[in-house]
C-alpha atoms as a PDB file:
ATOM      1  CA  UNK A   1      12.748   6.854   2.970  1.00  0.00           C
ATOM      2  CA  UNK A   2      12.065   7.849   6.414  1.00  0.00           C
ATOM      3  CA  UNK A   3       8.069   8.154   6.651  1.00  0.00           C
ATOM      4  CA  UNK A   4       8.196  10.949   9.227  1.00  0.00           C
ATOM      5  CA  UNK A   5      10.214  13.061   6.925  1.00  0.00           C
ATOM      6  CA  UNK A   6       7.489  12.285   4.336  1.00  0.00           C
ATOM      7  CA  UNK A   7       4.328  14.757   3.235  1.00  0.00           C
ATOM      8  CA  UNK A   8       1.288  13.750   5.037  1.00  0.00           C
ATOM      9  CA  UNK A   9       3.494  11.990   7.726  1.00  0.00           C
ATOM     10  CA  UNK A  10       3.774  15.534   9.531  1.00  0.00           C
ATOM     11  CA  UNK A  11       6.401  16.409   7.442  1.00  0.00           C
ATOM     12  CA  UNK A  12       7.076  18.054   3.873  1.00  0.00           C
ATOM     13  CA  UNK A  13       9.449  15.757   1.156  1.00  0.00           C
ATOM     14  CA  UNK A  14       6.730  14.954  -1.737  1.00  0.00           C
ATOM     15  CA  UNK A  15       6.960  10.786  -2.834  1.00  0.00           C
ATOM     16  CA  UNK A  16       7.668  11.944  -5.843  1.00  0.00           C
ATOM     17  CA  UNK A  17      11.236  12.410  -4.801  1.00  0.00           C
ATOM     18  CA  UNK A  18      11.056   8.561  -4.541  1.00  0.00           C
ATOM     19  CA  UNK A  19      10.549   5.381  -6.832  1.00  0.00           C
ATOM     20  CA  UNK A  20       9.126   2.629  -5.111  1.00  0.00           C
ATOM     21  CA  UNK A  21       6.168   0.119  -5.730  1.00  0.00           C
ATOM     22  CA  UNK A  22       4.474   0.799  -2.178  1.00  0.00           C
ATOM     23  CA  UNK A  23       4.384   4.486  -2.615  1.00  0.00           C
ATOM     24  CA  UNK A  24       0.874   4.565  -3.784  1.00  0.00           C
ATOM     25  CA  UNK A  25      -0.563   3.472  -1.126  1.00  0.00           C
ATOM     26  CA  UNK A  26       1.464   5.115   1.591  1.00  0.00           C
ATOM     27  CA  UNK A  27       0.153   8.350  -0.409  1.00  0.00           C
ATOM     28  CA  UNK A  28      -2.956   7.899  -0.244  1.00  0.00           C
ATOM     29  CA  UNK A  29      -5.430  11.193   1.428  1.00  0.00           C
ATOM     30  CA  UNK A  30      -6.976   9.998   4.608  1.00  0.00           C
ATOM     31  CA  UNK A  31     -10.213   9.194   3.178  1.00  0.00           C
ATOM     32  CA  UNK A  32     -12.132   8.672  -0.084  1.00  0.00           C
ATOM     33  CA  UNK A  33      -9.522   7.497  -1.965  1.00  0.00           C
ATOM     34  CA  UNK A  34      -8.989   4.514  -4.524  1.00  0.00           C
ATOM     35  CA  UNK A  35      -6.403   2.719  -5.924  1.00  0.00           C
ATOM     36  CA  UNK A  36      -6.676   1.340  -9.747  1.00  0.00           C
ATOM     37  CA  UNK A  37      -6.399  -2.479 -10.381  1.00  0.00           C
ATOM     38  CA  UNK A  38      -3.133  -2.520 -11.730  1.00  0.00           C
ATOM     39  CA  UNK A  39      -1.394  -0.425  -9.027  1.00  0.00           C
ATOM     40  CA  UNK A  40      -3.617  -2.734  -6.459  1.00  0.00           C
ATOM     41  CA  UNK A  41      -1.260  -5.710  -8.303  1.00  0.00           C
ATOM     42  CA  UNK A  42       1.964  -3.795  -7.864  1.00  0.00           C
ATOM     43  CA  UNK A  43       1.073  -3.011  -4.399  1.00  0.00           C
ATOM     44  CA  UNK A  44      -0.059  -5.983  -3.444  1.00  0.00           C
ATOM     45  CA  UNK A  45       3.212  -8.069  -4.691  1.00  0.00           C
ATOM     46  CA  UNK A  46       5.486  -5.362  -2.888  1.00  0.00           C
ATOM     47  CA  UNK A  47       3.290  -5.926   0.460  1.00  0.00           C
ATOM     48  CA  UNK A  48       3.887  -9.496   0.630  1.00  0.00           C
ATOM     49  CA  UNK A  49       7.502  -8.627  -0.093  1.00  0.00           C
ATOM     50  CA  UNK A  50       8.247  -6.559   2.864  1.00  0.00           C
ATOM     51  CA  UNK A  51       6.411  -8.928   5.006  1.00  0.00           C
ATOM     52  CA  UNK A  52       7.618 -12.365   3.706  1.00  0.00           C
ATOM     53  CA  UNK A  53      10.150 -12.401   6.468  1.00  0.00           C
ATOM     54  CA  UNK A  54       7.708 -11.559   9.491  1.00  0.00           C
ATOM     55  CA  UNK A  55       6.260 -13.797  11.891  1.00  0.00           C
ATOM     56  CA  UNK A  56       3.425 -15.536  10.643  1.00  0.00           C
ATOM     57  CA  UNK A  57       1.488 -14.521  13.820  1.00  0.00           C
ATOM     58  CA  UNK A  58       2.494 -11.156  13.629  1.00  0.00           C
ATOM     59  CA  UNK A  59      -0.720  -8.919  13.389  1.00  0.00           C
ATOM     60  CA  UNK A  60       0.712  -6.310  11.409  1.00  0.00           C
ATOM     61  CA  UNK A  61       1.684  -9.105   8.782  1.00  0.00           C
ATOM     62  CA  UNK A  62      -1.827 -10.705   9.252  1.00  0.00           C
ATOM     63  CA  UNK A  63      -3.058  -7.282   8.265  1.00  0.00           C
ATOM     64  CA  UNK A  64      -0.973  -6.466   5.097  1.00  0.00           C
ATOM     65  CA  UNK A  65      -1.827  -9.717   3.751  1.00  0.00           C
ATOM     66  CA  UNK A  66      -5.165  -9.162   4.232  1.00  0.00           C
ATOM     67  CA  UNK A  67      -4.881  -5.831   2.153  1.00  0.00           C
ATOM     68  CA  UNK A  68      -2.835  -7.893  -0.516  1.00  0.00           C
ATOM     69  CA  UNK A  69      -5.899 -10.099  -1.140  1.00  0.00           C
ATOM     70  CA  UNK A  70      -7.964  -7.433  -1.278  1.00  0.00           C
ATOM     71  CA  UNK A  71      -5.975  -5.686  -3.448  1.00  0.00           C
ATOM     72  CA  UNK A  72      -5.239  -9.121  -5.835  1.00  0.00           C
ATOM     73  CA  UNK A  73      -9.107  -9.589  -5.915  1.00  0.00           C
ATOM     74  CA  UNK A  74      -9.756  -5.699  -6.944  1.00  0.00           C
ATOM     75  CA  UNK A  75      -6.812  -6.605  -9.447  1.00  0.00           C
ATOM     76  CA  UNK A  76      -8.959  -9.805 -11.051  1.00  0.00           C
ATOM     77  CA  UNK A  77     -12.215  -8.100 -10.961  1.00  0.00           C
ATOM     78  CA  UNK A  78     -10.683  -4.995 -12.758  1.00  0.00           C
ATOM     79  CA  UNK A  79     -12.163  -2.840 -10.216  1.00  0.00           C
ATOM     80  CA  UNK A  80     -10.948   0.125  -8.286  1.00  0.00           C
ATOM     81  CA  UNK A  81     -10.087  -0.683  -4.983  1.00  0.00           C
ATOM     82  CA  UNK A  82     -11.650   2.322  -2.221  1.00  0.00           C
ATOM     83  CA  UNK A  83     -10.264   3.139   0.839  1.00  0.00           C
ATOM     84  CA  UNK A  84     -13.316   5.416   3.204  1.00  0.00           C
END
């Protein structure tokens, strides 16, 4: 999947064309959005995935796992997790 191709990536192919565990997140709507806790676990698992092979000091990687703990603690708490 080529994100620029993608709908809401300036472009018009829908996600659902496409099975994938990060999908959820990358179609999310700009703002005032959620994910539920048991997509935040699927998410969160594929995240550290992708990035399991990055540089440890990479920022980007810093960042997704960030977002994967969130997302593991909205998991355990059984809570939504909201993106503003």
């Amino acid at each position: 999947m080529n994100l620029d191709e993608m709908e809401g990536f300036d472009a018009d192919i829908p996600f659902e064309n496409f099975t994938d565990d990060i999908i959820p997140l990358l179609n999310l709507s700009d703002s005032d959005s959620y994910l539920m806790p048991e997509v935040c676990q699927t998410v969160a698992f594929k995240l550290r995935k992708l990035t399991q092979n990055w540089p440890d000091d990479d920022m980007d990687k810093m960042n997704d796992l960030y977002l994967a703990e969130g997302m593991e603690l909205a998991h355990q708490q059984n809570e939504p997790l909201g993106f503003i």
